[in-house]
N, C-alpha and C. Protein backbone atom coordinates (compact mmCIF):
# COMPACT_ATOMS: atom_id res chain seq x y z
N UNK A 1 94.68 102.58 110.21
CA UNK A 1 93.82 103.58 109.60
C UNK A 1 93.01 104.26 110.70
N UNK A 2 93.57 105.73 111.08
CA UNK A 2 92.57 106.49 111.95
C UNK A 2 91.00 106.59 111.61
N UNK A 3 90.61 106.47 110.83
CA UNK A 3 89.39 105.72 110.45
C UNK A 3 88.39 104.71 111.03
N UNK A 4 88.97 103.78 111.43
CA UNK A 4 88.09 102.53 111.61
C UNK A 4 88.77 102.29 113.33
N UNK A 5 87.79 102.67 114.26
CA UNK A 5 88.21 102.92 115.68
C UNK A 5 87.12 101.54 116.13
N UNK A 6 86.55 101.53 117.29
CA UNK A 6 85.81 100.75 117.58
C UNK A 6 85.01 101.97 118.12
N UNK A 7 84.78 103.17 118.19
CA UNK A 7 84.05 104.41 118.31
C UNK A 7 83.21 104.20 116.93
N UNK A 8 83.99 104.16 115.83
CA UNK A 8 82.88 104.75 114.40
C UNK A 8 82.69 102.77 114.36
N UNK A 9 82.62 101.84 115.04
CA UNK A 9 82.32 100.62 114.43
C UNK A 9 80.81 100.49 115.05
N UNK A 10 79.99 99.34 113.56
CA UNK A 10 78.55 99.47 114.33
C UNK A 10 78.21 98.31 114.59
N UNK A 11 77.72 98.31 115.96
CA UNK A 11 77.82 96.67 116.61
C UNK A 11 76.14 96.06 116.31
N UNK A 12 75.89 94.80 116.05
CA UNK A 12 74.60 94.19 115.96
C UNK A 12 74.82 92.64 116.11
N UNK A 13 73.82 91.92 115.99
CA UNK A 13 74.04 90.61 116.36
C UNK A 13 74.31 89.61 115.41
N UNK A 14 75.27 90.57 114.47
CA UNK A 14 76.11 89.43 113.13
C UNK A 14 77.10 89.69 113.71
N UNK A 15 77.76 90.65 114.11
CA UNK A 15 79.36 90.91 114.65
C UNK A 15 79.31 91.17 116.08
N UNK A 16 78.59 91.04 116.62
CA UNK A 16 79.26 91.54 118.41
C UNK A 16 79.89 90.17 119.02
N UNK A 17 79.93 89.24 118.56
CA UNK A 17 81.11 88.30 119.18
C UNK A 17 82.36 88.45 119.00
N UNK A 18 82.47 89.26 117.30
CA UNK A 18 83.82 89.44 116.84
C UNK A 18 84.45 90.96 117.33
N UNK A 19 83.36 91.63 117.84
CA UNK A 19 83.41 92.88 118.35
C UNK A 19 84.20 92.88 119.63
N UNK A 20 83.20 91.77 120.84
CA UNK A 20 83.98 91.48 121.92
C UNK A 20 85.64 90.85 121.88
N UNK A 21 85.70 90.04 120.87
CA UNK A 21 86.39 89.43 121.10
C UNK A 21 87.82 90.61 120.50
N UNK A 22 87.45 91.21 119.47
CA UNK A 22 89.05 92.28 119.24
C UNK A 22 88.59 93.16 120.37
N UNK A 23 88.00 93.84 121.43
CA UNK A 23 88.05 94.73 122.28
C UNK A 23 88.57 93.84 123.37
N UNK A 24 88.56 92.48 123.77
CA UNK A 24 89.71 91.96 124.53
C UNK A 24 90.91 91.65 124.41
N UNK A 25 91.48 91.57 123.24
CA UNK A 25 92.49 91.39 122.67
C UNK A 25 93.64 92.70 122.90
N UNK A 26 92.37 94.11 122.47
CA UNK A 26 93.29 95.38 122.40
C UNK A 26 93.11 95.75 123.96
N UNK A 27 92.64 94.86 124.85
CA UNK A 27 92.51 95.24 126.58
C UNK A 27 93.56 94.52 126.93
N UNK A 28 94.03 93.39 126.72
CA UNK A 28 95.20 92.30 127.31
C UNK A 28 95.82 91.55 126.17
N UNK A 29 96.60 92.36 125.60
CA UNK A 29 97.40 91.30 124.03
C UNK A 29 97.92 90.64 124.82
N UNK A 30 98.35 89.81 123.72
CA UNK A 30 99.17 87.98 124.19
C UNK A 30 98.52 87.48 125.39
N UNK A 31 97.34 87.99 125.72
CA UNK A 31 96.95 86.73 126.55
C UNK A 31 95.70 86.66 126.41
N UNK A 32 94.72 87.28 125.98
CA UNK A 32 93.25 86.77 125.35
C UNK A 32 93.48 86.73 124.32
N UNK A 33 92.52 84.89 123.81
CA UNK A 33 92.49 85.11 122.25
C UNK A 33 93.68 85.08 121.62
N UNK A 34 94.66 84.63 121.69
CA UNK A 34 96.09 84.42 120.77
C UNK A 34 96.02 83.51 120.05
N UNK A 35 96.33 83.04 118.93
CA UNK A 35 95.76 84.40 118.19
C UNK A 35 94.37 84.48 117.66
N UNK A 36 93.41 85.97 117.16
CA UNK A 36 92.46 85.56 117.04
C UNK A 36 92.42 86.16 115.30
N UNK A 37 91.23 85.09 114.83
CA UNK A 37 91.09 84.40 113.16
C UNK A 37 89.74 85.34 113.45
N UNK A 38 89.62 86.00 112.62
CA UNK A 38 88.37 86.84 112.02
C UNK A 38 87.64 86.62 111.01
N UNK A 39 86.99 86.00 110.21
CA UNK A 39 86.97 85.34 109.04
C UNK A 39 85.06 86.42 108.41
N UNK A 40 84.71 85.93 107.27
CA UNK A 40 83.61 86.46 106.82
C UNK A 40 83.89 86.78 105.43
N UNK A 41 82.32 87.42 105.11
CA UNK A 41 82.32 88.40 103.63
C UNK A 41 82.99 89.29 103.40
N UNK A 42 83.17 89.48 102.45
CA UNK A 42 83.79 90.96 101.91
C UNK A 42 83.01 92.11 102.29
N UNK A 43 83.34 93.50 102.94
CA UNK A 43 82.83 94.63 103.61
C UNK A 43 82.12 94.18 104.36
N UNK A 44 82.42 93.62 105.38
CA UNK A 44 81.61 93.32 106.62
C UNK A 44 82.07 93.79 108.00
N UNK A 45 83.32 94.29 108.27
CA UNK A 45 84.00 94.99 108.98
C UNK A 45 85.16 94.12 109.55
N UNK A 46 85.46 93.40 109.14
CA UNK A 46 86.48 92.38 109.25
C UNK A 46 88.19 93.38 109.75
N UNK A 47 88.37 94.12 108.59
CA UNK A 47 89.43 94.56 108.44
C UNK A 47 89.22 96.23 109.26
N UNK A 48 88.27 96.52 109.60
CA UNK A 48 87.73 98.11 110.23
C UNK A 48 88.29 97.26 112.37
N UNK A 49 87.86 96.28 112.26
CA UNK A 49 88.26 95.41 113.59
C UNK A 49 89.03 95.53 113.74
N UNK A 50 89.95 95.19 112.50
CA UNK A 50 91.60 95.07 112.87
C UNK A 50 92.87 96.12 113.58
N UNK A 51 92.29 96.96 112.38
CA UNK A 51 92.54 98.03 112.79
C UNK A 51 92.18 99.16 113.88
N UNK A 52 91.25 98.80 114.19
CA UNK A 52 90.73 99.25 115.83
C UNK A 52 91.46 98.48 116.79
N UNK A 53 91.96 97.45 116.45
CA UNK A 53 92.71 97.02 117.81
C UNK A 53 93.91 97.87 117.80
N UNK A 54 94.13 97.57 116.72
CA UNK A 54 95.73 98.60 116.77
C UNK A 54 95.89 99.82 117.00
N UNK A 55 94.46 100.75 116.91
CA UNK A 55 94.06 102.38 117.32
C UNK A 55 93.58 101.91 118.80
N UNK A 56 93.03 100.63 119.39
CA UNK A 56 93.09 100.92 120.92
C UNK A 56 94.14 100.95 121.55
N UNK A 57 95.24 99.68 121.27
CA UNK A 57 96.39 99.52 121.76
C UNK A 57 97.43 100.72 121.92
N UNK A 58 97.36 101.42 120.68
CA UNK A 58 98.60 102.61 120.97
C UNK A 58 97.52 103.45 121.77
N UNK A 59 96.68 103.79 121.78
CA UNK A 59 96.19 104.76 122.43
C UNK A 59 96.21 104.61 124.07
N UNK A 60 96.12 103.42 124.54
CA UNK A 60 97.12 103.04 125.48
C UNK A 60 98.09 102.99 126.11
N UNK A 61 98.89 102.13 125.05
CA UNK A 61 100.61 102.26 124.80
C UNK A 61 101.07 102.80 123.89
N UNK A 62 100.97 104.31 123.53
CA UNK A 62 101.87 104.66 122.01
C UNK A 62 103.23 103.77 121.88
N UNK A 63 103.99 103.06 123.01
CA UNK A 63 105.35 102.67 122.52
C UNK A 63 105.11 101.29 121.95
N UNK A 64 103.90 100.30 121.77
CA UNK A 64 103.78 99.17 121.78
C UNK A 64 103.91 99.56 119.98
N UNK A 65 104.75 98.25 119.41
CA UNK A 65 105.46 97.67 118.69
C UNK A 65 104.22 96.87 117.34
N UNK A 66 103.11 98.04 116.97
CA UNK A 66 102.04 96.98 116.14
C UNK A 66 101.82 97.24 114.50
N UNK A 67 102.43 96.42 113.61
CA UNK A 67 102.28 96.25 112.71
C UNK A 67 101.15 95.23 111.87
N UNK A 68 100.58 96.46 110.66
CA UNK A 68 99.41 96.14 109.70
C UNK A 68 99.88 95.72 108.28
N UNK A 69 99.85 94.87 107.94
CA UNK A 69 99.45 94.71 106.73
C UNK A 69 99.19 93.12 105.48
N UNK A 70 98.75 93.02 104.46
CA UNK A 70 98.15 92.69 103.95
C UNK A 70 99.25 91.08 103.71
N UNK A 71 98.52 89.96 103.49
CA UNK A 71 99.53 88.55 103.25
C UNK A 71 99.96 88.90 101.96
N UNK A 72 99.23 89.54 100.86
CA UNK A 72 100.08 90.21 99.74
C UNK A 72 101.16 90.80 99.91
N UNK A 73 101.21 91.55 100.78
CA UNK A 73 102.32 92.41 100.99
C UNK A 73 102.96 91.68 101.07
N UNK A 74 102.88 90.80 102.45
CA UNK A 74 103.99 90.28 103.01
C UNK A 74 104.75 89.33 102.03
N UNK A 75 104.27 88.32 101.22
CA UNK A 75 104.58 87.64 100.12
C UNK A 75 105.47 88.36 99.49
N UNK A 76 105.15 89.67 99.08
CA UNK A 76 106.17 90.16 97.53
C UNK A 76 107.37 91.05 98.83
N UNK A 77 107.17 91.58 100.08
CA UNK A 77 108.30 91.75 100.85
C UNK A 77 109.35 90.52 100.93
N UNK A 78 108.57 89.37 101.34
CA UNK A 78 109.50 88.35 101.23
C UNK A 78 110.43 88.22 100.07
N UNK A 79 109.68 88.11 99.34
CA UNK A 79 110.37 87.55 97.43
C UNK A 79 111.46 88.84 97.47
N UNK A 80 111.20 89.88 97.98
CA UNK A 80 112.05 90.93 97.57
C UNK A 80 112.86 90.68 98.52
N UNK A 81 113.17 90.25 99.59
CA UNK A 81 114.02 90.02 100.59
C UNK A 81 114.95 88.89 100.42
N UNK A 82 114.50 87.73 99.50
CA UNK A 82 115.14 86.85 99.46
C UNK A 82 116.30 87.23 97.71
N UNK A 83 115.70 87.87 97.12
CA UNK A 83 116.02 88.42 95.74
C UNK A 83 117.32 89.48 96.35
N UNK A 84 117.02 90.14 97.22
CA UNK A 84 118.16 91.19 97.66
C UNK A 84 118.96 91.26 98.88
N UNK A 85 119.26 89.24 99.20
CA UNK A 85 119.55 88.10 99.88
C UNK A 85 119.67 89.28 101.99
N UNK A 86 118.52 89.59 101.91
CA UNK A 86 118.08 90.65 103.09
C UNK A 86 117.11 89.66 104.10
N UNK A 87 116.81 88.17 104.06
CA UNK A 87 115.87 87.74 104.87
C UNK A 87 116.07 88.11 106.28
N UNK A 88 117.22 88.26 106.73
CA UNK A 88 117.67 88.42 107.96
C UNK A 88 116.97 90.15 108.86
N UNK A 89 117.09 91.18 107.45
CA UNK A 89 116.60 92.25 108.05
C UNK A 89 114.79 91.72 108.28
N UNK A 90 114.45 91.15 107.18
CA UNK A 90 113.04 90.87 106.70
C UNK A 90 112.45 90.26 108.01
N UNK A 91 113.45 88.73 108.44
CA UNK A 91 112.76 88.54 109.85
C UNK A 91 112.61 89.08 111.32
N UNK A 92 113.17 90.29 111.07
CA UNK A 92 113.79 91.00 112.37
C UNK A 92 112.42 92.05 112.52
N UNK A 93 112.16 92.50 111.26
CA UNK A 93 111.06 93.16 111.00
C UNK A 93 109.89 92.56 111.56
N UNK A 94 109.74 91.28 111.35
CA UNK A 94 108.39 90.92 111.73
C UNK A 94 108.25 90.10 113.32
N UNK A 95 109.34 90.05 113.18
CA UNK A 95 109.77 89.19 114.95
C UNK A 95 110.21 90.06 115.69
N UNK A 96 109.78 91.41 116.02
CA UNK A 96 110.57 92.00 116.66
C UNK A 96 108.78 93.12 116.98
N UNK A 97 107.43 92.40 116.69
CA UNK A 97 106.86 93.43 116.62
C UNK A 97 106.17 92.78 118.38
N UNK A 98 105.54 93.82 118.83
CA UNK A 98 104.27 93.62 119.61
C UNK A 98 103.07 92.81 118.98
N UNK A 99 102.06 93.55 118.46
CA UNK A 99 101.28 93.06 117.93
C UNK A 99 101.30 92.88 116.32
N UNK A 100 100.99 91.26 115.56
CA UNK A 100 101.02 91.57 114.00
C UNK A 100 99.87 91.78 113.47
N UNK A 101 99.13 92.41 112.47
CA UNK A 101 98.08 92.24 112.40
C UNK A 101 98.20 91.81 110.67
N UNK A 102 97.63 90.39 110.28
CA UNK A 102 97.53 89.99 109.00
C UNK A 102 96.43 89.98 108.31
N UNK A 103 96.10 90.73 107.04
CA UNK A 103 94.64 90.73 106.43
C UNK A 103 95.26 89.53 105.26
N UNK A 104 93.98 89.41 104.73
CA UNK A 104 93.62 88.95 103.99
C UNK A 104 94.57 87.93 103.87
N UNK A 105 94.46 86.83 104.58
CA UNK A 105 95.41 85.71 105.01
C UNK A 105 95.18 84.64 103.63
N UNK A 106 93.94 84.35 103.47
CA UNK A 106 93.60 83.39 102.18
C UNK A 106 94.75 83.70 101.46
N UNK A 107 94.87 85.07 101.23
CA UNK A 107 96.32 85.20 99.65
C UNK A 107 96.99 84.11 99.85
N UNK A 108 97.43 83.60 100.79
CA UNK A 108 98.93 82.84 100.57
C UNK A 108 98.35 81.16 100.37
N UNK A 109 97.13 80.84 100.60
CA UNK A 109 97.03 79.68 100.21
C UNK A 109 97.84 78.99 98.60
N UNK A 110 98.31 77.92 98.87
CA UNK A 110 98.75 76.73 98.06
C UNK A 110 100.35 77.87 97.84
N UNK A 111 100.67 78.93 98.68
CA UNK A 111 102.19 79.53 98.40
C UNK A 111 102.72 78.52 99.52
N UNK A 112 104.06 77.63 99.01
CA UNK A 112 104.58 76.89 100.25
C UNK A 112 105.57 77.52 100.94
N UNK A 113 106.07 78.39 99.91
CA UNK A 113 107.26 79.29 100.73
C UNK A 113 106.88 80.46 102.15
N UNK A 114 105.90 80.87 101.29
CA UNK A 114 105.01 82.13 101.70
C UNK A 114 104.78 81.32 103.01
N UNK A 115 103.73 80.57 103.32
CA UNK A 115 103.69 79.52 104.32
C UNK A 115 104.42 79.45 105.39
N UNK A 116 105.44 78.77 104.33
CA UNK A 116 106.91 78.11 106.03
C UNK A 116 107.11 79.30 106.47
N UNK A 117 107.57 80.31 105.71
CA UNK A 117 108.04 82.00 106.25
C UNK A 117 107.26 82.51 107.32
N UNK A 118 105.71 82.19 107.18
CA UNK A 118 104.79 82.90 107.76
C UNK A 118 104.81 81.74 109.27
N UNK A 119 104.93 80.65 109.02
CA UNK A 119 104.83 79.48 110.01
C UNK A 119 105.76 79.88 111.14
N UNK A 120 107.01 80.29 110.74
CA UNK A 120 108.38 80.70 111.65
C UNK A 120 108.07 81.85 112.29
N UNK A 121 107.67 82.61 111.53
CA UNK A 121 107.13 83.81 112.25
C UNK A 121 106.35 84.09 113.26
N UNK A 122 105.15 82.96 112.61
CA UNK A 122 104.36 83.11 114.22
C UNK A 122 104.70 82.30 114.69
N UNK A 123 105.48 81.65 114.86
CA UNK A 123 105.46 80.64 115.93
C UNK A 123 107.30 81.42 117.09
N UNK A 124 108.14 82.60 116.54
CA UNK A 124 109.11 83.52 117.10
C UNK A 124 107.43 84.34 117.92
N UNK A 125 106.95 84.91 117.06
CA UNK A 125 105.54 85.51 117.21
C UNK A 125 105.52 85.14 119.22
N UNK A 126 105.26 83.74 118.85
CA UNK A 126 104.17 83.23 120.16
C UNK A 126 105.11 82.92 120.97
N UNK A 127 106.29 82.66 120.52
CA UNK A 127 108.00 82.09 121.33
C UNK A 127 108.29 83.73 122.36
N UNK A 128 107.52 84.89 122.29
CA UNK A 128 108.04 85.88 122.55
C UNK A 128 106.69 86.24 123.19
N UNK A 129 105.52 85.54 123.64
CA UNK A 129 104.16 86.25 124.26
C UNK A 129 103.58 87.36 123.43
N UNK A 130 104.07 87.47 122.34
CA UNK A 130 103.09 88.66 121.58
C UNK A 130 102.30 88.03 121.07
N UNK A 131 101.55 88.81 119.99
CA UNK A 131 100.23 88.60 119.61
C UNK A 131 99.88 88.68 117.98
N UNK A 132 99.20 87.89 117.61
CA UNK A 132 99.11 87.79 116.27
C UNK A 132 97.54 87.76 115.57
N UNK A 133 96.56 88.97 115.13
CA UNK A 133 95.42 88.88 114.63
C UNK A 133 95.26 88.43 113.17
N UNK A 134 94.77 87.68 112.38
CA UNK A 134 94.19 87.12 111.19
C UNK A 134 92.90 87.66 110.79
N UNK A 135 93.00 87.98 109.72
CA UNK A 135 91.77 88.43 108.99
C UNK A 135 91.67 87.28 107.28
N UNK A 136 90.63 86.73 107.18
CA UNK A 136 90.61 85.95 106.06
C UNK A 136 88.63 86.03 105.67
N UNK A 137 88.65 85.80 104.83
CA UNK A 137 87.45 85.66 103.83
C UNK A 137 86.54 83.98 104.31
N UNK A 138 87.14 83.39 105.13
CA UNK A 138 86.75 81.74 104.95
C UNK A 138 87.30 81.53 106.58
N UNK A 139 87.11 80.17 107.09
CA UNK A 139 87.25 79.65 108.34
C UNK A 139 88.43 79.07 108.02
N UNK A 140 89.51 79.16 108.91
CA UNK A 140 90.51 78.58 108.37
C UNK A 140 90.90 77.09 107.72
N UNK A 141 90.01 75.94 108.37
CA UNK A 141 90.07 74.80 107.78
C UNK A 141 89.04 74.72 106.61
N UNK A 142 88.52 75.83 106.02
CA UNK A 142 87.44 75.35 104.71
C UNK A 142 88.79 76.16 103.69
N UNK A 143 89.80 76.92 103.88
CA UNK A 143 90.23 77.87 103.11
C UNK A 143 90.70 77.27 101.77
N UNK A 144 91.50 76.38 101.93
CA UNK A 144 91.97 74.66 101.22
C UNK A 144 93.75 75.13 100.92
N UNK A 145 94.39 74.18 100.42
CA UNK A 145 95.94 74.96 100.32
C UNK A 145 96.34 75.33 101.18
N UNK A 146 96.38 75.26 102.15
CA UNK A 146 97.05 75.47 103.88
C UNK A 146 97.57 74.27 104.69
N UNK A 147 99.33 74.67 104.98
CA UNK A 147 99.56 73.34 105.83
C UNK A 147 98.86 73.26 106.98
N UNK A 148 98.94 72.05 107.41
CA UNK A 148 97.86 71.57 108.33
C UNK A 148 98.63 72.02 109.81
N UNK A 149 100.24 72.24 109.66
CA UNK A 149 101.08 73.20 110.82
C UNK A 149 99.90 74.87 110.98
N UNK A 150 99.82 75.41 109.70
CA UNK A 150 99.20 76.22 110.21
C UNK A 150 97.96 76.73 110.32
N UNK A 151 97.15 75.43 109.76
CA UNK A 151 95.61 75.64 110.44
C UNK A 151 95.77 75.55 112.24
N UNK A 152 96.60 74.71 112.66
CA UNK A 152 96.86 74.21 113.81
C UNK A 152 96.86 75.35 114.50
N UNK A 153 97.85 76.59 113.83
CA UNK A 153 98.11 77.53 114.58
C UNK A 153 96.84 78.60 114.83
N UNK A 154 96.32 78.61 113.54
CA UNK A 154 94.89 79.63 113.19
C UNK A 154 93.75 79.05 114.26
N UNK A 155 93.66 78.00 114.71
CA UNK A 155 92.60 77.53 115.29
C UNK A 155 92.94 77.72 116.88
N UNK A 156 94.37 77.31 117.13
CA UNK A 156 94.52 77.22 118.33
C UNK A 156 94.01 78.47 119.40
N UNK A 157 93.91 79.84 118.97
CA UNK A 157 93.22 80.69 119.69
C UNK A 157 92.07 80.72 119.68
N UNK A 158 91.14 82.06 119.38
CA UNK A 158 90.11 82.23 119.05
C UNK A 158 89.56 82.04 117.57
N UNK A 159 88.41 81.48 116.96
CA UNK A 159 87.80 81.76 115.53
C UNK A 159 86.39 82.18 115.82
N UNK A 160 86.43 83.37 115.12
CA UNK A 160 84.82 84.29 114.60
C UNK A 160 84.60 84.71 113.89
N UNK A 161 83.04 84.22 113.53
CA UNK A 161 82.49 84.89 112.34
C UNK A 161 81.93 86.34 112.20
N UNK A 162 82.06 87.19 111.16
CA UNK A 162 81.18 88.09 111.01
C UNK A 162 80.22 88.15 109.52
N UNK A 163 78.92 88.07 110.23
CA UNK A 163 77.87 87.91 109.28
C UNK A 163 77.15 89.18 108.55
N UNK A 164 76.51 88.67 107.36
CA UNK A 164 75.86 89.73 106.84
C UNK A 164 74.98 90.64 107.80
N UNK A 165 74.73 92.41 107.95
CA UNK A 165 73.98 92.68 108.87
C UNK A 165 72.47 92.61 108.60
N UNK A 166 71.81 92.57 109.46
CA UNK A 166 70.28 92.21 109.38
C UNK A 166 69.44 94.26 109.06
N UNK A 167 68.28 94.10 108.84
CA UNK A 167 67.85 95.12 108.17
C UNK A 167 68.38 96.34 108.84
N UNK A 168 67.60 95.92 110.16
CA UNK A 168 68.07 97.31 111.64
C UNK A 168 69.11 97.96 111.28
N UNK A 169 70.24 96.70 111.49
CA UNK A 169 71.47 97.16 111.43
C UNK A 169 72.13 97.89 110.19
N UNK A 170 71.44 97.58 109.41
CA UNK A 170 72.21 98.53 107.81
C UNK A 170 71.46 99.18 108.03
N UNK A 171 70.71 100.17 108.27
CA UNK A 171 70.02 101.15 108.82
C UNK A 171 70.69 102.05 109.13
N UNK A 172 70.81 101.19 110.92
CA UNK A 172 72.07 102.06 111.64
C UNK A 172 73.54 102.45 111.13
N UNK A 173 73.81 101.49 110.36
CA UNK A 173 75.21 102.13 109.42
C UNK A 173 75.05 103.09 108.56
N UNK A 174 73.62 103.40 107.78
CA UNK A 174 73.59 104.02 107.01
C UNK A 174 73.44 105.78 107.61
N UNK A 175 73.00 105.75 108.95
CA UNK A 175 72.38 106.85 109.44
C UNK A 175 73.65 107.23 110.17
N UNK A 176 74.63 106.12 110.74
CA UNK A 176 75.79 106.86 111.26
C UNK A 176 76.54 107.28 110.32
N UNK A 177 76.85 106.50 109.00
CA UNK A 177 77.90 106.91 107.68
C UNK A 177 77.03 108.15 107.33
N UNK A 178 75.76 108.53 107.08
CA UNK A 178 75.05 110.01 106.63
C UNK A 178 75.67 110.93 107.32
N UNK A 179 75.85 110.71 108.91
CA UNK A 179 75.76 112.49 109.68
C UNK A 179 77.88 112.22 109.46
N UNK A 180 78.44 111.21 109.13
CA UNK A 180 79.45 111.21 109.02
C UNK A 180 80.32 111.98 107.72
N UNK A 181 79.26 111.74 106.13
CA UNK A 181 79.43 112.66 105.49
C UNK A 181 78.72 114.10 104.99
N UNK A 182 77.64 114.34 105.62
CA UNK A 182 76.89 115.70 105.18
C UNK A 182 75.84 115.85 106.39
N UNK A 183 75.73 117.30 106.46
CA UNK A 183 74.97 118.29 107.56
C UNK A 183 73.51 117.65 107.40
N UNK A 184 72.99 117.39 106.28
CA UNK A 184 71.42 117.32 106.19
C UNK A 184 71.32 116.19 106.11
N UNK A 185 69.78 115.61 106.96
CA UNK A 185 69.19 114.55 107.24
C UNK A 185 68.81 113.89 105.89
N UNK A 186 69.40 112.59 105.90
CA UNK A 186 68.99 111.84 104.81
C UNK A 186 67.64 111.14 105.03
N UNK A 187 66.15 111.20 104.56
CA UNK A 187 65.50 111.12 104.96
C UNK A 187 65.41 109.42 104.98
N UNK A 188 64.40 108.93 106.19
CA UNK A 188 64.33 107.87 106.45
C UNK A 188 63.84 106.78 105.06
N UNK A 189 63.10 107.48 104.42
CA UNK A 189 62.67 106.03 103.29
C UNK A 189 63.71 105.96 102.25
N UNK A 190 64.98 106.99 102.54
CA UNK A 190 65.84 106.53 101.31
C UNK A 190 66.69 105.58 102.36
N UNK A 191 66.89 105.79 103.26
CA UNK A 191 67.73 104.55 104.26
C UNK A 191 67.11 103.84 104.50
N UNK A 192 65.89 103.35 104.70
CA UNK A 192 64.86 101.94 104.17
C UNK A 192 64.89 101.58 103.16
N UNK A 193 64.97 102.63 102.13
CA UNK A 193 65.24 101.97 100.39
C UNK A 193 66.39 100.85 100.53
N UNK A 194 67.56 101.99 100.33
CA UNK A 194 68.94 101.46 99.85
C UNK A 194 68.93 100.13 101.20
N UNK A 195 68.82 100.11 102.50
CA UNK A 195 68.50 98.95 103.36
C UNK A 195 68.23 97.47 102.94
N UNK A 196 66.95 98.00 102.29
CA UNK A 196 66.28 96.66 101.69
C UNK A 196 66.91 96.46 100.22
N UNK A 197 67.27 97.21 99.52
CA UNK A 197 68.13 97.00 98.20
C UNK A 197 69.18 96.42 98.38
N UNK A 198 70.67 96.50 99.64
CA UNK A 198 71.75 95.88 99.34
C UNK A 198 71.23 95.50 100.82
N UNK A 199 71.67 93.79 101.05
CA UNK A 199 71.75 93.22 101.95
C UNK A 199 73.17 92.46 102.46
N UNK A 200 73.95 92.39 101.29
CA UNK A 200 75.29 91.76 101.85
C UNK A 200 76.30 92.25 102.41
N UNK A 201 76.57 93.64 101.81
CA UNK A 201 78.16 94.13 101.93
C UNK A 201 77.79 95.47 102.41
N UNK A 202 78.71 95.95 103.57
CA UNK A 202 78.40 97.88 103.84
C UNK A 202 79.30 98.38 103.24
N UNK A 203 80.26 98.15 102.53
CA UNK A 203 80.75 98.77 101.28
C UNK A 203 80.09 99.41 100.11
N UNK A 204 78.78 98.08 99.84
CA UNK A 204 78.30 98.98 98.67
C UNK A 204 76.91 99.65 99.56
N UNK A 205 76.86 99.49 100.56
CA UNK A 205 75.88 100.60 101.48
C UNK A 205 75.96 102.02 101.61
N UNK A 206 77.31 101.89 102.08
CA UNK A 206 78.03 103.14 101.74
C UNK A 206 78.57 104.07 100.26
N UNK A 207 78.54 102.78 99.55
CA UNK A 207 78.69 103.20 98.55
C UNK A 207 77.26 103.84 97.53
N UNK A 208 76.20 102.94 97.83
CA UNK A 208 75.17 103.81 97.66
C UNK A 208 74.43 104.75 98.01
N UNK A 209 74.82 104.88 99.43
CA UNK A 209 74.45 106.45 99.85
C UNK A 209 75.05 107.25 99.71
C-alpha cells in the first residue's frame, strides 16, 4: 500500500523499537532480524510497518521479489490449491519470493494444515536466505493453538511490541493525518479533545477527526 511509507509513519516511544527494527530489515533483508514478529493492538501501526518495508525495499530494488498478504488469504489460497490439486504452483508462489510479508498471523491458530503448509514454507523461506516479516495481534507464545515448530521459528529472530500511543503522540498523528486531509488548520483544542477522548487505537483517531 503506497500509503503507509515510513515517511507518513509517526514515531514515539510506544513504537520506535518496532520502527528501528523494520527500517533495518528494509536496509539488509535476510540478514537483520530474520524473521521479525511485530505483534500489538489493533490500529497501532503494526501493518502501516509492514508495508513500509516493502515500499523501502523496492524503492531500492524494484526487481526484489516481495510479497503481502493476509494468513486468511493464504489459508483459503491453500484450500483452493489443494481442491484444484495445484499445490505445486501454490508452493512455487510462495518459495520463490524475496521478501514474505504475513499479517495477521493469529488467523491460522489451532489450523493444523494451514500450519505445516506455512511451517515448509518458511523454513524453503530461510533454506534460501530470504526473509520473512509477521504481523500478529499477541506475542507469539501467548497466541495459544500454535505448533511449538513454529513458535520456534517466530521467536528465533526478532520480537516487538507496539504500544498504545501516549497523549503527545496522538496529537502528532492527529496534526499530521489533518494537513494530510484538508487545507485548514484544525484547531488545537479539538486535537486535545479527540487526544484525550480515544486513547487506544489511531484508527478510530483518525476516524474521529
Amino acid at each position: 500500500n503506497p500509503k503507509y511509507t515510513f515517511d507518513s509513519f509517526v514515531i514515539g516511544s510506544s513504537n520506535r523499537f518496532a520502527h528501528a527494527a523494520a527500517m533495518a530489515v528494509s536496509d539488509s533483508p535476510a540478514k537483520a532480524y530474520n524473521p521479525l514478529f511485530i505483534y500489538g493492538g489493533t490500529g497501532l501501526g503494526k501493518t502501516h510497518l509492514m508495508h513500509a518495508i516493502g515500499d523501502r525495499v523496492l524503492a531500492k530494488a524494484p526487481k526484489t521479489k516481495v510479497l503481502y498478504i493476509s494468513s486468511e488469504d493464504f489459508t483459503n489460497q491453500m484450500i483452493s490449491a489443494i481442491q484444484n490439486r495445484s499445490m505445486v504452483k501454490f508452493r512455487e508462489k510462495y518459495r520463490s519470493v524475496d521478501i514474505l510479508l504475513i499479517d495477521d498471523v493469529h488467523f491460522i491458530a489451532g489450523k493444523k494444515a494451514t500450519q505445516e503448509e506455512f511451517l515448509h514454507t518458511f523454513n524453503a523461506i530461510d533454506a534460501l536466505r530470504k526473509h520473512v516479516v509477521l504481523v500478529s495481534d499477541s506475542h507469539p507464545k501467548l497466541i495459544g493453538q500454535f505448533s511449538e515448530q513454529l513458535i520456534n521459528r517466530f521467536v528465533a529472530g526478532m520480537v516487538v511490541r507496539i504500544e498504545a500511543p501516549d497523549f503527545e503522540m496522538r496529537c502528532q498523528i492527529l496534526r499530521r493525518r489533518a494537513a494530510a486531509i484538508t487545507t485548514k488548520p484544525v484547531p488545537e483544542d479539538v486535537i486535545a479533545y479527540i487526544a484525550q477522548s480515544l486513547t487506544a487505537n489511531v484508527r478510530e483517531l483518525e476516524g474521529a477527526l
